[in-house]
Protein backbone atom coordinates (compact mmCIF):
# COMPACT_ATOMS: atom_id res chain seq x y z
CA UNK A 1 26.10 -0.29 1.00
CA UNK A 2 23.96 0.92 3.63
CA UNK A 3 24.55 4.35 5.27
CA UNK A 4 24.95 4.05 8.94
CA UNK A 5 21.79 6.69 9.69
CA UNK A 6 19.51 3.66 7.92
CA UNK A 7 20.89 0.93 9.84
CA UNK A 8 20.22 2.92 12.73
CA UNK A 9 16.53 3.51 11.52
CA UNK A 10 16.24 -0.15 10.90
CA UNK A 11 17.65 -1.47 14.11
CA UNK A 12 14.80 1.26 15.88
CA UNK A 13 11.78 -0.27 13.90
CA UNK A 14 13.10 -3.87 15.15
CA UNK A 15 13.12 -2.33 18.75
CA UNK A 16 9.44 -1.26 18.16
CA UNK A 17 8.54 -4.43 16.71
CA UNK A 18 10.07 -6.35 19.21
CA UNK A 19 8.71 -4.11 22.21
CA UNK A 20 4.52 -4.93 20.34
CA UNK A 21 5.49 -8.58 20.21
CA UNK A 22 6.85 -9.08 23.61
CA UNK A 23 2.70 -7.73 24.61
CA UNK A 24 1.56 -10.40 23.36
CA UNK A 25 4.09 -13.49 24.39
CA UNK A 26 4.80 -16.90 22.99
CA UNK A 27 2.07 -18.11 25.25
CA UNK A 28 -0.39 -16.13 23.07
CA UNK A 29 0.83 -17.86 19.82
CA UNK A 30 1.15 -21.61 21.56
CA UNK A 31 -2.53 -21.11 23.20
CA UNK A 32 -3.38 -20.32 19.03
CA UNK A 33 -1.82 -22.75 17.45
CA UNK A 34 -3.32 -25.13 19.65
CA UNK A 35 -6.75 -23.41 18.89
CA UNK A 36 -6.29 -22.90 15.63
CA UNK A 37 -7.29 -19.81 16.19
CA UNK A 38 -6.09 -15.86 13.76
CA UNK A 39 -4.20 -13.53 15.89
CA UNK A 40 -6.91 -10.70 15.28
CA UNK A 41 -5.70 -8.97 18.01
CA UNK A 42 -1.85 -8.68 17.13
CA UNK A 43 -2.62 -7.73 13.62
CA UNK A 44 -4.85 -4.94 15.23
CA UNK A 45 -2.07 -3.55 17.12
CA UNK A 46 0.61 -4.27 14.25
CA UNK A 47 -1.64 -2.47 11.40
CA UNK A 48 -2.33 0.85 14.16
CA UNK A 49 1.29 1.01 15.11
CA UNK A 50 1.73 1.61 11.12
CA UNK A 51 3.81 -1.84 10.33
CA UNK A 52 1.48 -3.54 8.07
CA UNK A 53 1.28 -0.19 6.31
CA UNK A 54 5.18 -0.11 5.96
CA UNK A 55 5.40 -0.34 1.84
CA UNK A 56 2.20 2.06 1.46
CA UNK A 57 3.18 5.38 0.58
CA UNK A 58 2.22 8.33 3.06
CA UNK A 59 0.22 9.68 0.14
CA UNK A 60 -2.38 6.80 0.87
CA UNK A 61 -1.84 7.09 4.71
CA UNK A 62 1.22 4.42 4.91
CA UNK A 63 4.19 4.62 6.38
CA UNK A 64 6.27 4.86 2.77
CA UNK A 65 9.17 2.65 3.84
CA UNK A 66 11.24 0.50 1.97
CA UNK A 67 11.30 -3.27 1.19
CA UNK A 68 14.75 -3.77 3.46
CA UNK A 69 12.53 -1.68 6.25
CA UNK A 70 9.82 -4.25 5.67
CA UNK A 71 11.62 -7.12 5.53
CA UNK A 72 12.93 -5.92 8.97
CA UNK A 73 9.54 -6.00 10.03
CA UNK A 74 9.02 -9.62 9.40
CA UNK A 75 12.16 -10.60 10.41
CA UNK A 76 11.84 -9.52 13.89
CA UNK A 77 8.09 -10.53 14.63
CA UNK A 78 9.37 -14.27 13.66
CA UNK A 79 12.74 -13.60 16.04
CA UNK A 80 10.09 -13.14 18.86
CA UNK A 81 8.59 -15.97 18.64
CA UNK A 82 5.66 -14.83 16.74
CA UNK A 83 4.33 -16.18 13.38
CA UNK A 84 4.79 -13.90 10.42
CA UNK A 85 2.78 -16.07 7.95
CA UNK A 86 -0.78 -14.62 9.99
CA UNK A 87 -0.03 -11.27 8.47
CA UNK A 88 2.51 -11.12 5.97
CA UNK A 89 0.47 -11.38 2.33
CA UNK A 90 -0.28 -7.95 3.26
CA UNK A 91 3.05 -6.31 2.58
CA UNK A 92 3.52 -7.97 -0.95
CA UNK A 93 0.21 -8.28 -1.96
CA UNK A 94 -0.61 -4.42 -1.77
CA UNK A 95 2.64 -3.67 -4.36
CA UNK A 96 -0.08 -5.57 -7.42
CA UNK A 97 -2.40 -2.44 -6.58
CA UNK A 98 0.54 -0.14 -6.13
CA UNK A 99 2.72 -0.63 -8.91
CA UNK A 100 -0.45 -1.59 -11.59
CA UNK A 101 -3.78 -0.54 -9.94
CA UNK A 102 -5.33 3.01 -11.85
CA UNK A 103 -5.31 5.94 -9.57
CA UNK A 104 -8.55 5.31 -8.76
CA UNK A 105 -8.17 1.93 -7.64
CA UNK A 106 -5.21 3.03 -5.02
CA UNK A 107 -7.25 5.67 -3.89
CA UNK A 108 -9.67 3.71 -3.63
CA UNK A 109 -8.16 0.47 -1.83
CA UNK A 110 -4.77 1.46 0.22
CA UNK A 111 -5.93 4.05 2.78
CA UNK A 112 -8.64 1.45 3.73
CA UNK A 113 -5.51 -1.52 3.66
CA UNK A 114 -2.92 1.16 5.47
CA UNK A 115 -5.67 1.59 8.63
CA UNK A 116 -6.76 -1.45 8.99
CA UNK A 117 -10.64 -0.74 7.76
CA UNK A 118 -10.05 -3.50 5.22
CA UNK A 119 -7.22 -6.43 5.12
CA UNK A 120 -5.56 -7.51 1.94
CA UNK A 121 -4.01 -10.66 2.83
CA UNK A 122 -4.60 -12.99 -0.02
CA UNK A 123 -2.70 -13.98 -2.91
CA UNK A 124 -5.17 -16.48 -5.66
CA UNK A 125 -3.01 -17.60 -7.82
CA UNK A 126 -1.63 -21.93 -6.98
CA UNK A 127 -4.75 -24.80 -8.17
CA UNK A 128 -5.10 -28.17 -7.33
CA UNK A 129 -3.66 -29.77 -10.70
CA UNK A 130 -1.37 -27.06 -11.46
CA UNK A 131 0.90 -26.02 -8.45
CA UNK A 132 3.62 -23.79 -9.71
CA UNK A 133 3.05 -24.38 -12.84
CA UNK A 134 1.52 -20.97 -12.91
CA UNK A 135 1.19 -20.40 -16.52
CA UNK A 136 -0.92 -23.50 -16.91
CA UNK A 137 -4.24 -22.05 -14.34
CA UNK A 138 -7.31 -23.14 -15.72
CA UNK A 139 -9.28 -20.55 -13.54
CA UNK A 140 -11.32 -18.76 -16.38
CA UNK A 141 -12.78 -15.49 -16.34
CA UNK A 142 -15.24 -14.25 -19.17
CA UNK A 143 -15.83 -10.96 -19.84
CA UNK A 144 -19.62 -10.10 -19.57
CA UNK A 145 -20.55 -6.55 -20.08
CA UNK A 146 -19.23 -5.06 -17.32
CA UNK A 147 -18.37 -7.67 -15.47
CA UNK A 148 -16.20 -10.70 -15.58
CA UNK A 149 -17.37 -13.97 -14.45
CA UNK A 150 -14.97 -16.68 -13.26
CA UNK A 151 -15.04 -20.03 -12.63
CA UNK A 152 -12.24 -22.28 -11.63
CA UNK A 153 -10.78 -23.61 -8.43
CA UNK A 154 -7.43 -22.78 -6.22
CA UNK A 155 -6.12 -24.14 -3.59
CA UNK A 156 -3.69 -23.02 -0.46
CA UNK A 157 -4.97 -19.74 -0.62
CA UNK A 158 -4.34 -18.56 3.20
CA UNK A 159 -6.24 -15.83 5.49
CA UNK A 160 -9.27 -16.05 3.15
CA UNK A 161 -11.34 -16.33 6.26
CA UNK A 162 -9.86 -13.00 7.74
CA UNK A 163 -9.77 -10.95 4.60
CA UNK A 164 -11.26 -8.50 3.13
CA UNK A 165 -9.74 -8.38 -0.37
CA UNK A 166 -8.01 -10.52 -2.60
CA UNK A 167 -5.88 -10.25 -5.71
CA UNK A 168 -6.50 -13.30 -7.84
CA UNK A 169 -4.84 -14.44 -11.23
CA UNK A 170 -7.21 -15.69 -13.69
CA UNK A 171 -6.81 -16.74 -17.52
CA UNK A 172 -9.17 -14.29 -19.51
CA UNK A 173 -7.60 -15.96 -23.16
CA UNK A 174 -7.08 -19.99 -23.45
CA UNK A 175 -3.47 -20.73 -23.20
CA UNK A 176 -3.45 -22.20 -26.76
CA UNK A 177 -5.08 -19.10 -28.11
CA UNK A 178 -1.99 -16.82 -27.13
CA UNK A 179 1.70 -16.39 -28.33
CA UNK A 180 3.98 -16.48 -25.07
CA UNK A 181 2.24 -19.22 -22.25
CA UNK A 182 2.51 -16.13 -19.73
CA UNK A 183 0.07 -14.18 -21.58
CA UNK A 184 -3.62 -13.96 -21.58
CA UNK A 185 -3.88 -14.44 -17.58
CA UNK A 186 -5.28 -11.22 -15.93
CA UNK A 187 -5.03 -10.12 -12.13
CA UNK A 188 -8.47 -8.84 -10.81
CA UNK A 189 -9.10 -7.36 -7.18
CA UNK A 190 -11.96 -9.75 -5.45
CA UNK A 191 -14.12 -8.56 -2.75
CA UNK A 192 -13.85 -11.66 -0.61
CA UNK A 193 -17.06 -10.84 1.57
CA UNK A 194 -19.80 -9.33 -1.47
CA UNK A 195 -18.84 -12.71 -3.22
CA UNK A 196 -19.28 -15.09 -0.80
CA UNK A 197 -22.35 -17.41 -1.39
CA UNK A 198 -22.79 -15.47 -4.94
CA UNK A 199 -20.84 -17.72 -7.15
CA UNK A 200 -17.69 -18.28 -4.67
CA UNK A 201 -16.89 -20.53 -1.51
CA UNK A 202 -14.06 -21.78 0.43
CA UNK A 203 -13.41 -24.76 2.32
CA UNK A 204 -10.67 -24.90 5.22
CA UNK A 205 -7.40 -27.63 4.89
CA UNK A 206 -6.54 -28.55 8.56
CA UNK A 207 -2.89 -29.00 8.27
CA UNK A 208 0.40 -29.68 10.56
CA UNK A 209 0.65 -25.65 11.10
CA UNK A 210 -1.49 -22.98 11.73
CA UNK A 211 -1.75 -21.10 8.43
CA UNK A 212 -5.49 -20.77 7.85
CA UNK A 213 -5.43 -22.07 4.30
CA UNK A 214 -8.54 -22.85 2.00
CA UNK A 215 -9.83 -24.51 -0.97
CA UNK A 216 -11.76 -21.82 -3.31
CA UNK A 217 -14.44 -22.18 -5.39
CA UNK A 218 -15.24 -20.00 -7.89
CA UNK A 219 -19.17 -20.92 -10.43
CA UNK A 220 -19.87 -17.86 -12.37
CA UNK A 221 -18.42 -15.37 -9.45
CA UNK A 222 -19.18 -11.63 -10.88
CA UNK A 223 -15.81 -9.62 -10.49
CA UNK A 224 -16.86 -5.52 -11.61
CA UNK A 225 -14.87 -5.09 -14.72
CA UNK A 226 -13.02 -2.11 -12.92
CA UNK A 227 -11.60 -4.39 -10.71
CA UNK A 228 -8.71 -5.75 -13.66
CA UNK A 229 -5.66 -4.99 -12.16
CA UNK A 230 -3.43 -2.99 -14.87
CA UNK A 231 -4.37 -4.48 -18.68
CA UNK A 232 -6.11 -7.62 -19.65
CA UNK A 233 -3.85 -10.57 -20.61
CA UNK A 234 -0.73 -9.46 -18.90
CA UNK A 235 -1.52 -10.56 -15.31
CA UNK A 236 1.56 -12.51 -15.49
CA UNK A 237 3.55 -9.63 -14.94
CA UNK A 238 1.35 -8.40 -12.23
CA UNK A 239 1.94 -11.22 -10.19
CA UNK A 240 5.27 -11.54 -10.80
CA UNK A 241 6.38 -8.07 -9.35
CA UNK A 242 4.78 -9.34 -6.08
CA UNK A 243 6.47 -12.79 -6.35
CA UNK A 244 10.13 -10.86 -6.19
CA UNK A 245 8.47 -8.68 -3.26
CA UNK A 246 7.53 -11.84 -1.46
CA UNK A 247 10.16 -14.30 -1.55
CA UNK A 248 12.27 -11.22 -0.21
CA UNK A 249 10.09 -11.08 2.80
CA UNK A 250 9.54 -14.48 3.30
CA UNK A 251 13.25 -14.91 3.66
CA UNK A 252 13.74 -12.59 5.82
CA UNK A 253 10.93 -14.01 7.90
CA UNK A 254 13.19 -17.31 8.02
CA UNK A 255 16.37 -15.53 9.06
CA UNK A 256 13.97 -14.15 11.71
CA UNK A 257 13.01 -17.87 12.59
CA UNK A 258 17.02 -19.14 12.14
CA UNK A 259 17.83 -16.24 14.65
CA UNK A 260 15.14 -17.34 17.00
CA UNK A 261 16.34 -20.49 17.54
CA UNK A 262 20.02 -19.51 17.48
CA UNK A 263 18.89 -17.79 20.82
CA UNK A 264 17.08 -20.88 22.10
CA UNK A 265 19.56 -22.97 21.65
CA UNK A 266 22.53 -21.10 23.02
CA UNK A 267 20.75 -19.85 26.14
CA UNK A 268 19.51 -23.42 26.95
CA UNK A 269 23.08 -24.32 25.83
CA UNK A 270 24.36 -21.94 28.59
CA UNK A 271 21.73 -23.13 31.53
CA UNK A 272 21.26 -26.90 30.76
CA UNK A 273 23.33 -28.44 33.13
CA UNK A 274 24.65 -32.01 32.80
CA UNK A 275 27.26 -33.89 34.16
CA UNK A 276 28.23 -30.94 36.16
CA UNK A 277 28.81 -28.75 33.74
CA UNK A 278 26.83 -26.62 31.46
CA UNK A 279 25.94 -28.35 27.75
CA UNK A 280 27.25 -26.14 25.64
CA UNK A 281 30.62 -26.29 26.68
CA UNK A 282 30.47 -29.87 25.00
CA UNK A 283 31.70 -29.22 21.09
CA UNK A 284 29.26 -31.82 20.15
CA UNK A 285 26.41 -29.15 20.92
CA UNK A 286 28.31 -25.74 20.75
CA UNK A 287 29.73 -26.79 17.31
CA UNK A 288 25.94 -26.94 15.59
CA UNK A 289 24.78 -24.23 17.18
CA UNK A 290 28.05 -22.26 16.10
CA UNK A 291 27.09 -23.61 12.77
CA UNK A 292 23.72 -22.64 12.50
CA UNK A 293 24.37 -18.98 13.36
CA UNK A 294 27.34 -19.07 10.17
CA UNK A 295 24.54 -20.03 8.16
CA UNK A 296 21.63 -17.86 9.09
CA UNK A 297 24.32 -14.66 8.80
CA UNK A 298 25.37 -15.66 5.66
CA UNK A 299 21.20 -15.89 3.86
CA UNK A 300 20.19 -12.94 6.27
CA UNK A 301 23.23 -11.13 3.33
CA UNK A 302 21.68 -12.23 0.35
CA UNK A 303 18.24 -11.14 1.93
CA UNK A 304 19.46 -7.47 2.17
CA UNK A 305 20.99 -7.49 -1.43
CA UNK A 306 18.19 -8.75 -2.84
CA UNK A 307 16.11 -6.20 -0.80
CA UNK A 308 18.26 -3.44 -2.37
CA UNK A 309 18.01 -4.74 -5.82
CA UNK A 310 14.34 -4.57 -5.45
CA UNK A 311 14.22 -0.69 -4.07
CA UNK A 312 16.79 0.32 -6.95
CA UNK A 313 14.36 -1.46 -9.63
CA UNK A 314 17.00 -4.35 -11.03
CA UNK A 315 16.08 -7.67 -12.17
CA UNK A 316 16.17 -9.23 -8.86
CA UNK A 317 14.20 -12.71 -9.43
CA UNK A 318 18.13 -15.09 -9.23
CA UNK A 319 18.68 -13.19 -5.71
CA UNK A 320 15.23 -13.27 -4.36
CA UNK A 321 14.83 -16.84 -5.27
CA UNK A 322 18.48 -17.50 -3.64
CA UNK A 323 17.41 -15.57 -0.67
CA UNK A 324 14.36 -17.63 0.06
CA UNK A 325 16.24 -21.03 -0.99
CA UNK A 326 19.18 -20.35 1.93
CA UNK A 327 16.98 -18.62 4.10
CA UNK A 328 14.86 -21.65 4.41
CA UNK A 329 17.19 -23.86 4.26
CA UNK A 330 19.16 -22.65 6.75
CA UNK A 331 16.46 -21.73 8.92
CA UNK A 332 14.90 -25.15 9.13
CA UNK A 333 18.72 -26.65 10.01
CA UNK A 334 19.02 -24.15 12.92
CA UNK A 335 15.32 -25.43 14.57
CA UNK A 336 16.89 -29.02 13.99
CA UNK A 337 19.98 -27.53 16.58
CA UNK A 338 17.55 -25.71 18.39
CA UNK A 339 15.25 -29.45 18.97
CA UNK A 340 18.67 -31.41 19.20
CA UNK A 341 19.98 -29.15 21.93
CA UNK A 342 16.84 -29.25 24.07
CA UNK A 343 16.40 -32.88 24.00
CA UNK A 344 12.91 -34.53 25.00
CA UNK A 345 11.82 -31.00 26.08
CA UNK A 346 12.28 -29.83 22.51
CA UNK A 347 9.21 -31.78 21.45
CA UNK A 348 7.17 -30.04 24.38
CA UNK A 349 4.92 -27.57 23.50
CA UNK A 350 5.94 -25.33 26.57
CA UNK A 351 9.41 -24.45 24.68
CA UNK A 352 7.59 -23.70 21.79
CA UNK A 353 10.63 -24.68 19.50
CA UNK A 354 8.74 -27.80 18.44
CA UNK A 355 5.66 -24.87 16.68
CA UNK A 356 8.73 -22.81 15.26
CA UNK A 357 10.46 -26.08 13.53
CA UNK A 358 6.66 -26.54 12.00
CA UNK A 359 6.47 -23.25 10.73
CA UNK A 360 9.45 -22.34 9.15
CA UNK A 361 9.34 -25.86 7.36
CA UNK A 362 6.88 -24.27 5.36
CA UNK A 363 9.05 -22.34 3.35
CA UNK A 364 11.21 -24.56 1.82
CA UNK A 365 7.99 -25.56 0.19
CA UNK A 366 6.07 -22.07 -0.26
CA UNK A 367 5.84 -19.62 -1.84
CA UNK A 368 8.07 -21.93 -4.54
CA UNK A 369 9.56 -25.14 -4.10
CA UNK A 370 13.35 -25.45 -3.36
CA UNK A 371 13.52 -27.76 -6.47
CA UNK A 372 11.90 -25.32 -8.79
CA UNK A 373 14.42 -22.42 -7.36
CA UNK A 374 17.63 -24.52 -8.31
CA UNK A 375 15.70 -25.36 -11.70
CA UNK A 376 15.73 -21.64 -12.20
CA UNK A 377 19.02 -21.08 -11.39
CA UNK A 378 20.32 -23.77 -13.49
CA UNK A 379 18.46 -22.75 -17.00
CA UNK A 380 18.04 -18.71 -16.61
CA UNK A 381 21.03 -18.12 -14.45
CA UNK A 382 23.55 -20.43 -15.22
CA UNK A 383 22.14 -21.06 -19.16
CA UNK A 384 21.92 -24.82 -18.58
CA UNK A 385 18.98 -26.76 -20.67
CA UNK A 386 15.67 -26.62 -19.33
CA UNK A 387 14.93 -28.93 -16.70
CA UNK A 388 11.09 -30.03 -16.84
């Protein structure tokens, strides 16, 4: 249960959040995607106004809110029309450094993150011949002295281009040399900038949206050995708190999207005349859109509990998963309303519904696939065999 004084907190940081995005316009974002150009200027103002800082705790000059604050956050930049996925790898990606980083490493890192000096928006961890089969990374990195060197490859690493930092996941002992498959990877912080052109490079994917993703490669890149993120051989774990963190998030930035076009499709529903009267009073397109709102209430629930189980420190990885699985899920359905109900103009660019449906389609895919979700659910959840 939330007490009524947070909800009333919460619905204030949407306000503010709502109040920077409507500065910047869905003309901004269309005039971006078309460019395929970063929204430097919106993360600017979204980092000063304290936002991006939200999980940082004051101590290290953040705003020291919770998750369900943050995922309010991300929710209501995607209800305005504006695209989450530009900024969001900052809010989970920080909690590695938080929750496993030394003290000297946080003091180090998340002032710089909280003011915007530096930008932490990467997440190395998914390769070309591995996907989500995390455990399996071939990424190496040998310890050298003081330094580790890795070599490897990964792939669909966004914002690599407009980052400063990265936390990347890295085998340091050969999978067959280890007990459990989930040991012997290691987490290191990368300085995305020193490294470049000294034993690391990307390459850009062009894709349908844009998310700014890139190929990495890594020949003998020097990482300082006091860059290992908590202890040698249990990256695993480091990664995983952030997974939990970021499926929350991401969810919430697809109830954000479902909401979004609930609103499009309803107010064009409402002024679309035809026939002499206005669409939506037709059930054929009120009944959908009806629909689609059911659904997006219903996953914007299981967002906040698994929010909550996060902040209280429970096993949350069933609800986060389920959160992102309906989330998406419903999301996407709600942009297919949204397209159906505006007809031919629905695939204009000017209505911008026709971006939206390409971004939140993403998620069914990312950060885990809806197949591997249900495959979780079915062995660890529900105790049936395993799957694959």
């Amino acid at each position: 249960m939330i007490a009524p004084a947070r909800r009333a907190e919460i619905s204030d940081i949407k306000s503010a959040v709502r109040a920077l995005c409507d500065t910047f316009g869905e003309e901004y974002w269309r005039e971006l995607d078309k460019d395929r150009g970063y929204p430097t200027d919106f993360v600017h103002e979204l980092t000063a106004k304290g936002f991006l800082g939200a999980l940082i705790p004051s101590a290290y000059g953040g705003s020291g809110l919770q998750l369900l604050e943050a995922a309010a956050i991300m929710e209501e930049i995607s209800r305005s029309g504006a695209h989450a996925g530009a900024c969001h790898a900052q809010m989970y990606v920080m909690g590695s450094i938080l929750r496993h980083g030394s003290e000297a490493q946080k003091q180090q890192y998340l002032p710089k993150v909280a003011s915007g000096e530096l930008r932490l928006q990467c997440f190395g961890v998914t390769e070309p011949n591995t996907g989500t089969d995390t455990t399996n990374l071939k990424t190496f990195a040998r310890r050298d002295g003081d330094v580790y060197r890795v070599t490897g490859q990964k792939v669909w690493i966004s914002r690599v281009e407009h980052s400063d930092l990265m936390v990347l996941l890295a085998r340091t002992t050969p999978r067959d040399q280890v007990a459990r498959k989930t040991q012997g990877m290691s987490a290191f912080i990368v300085d995305l900038k020193a490294s470049l052109g000294k034993g690391f490079a990307y390459q850009p994917i062009p894709s349908t949206i844009n998310h700014h993703s890139c190929q990495l490669f890594f020949d003998d890149m020097e990482v300082p050995s006091e860059n290992l993120l908590g202890t040698e051989g249990e990256g695993f774990r480091v990664i995983l708190d952030g997974m939990n963190a970021e499926r929350i998030l991401i969810a919430a930035e697809c109830v954000g999207d479902g909401r979004y076009f609930v609103d499009k499709a309803s107010a064009y529903a409402k002024e679309r005349m035809v026939f002499d009267r206005p669409i939506g009073q037709n059930q054929g397109v009120q009944f959908p859109i009806a629909r689609a709102y059911a659904d997006i209430e219903a996953a914007a629930l299981m967002v906040e509990k698994a929010a909550l189980m996060f902040e209280e420190n429970q096993p949350c990885g069933a609800e986060a998963n389920m959160a992102k699985l309906l989330a998406s899920e419903a999301s996407w359905k709600a942009g297919d309303v949204a397209l159906q109900t505006h007809g031919g103009f629905g695939f204009a660019t000017e209505y911008h519904i026709e971006r939206k449906l390409r971004e939140t389609r993403l998620y069914q895919i990312a950060p885990i696939s809806t197949n591997l979700i249900l495959s979780f659910l079915g062995e660890h959840v529900l105790g049936m065999p395993r799957s694959f």
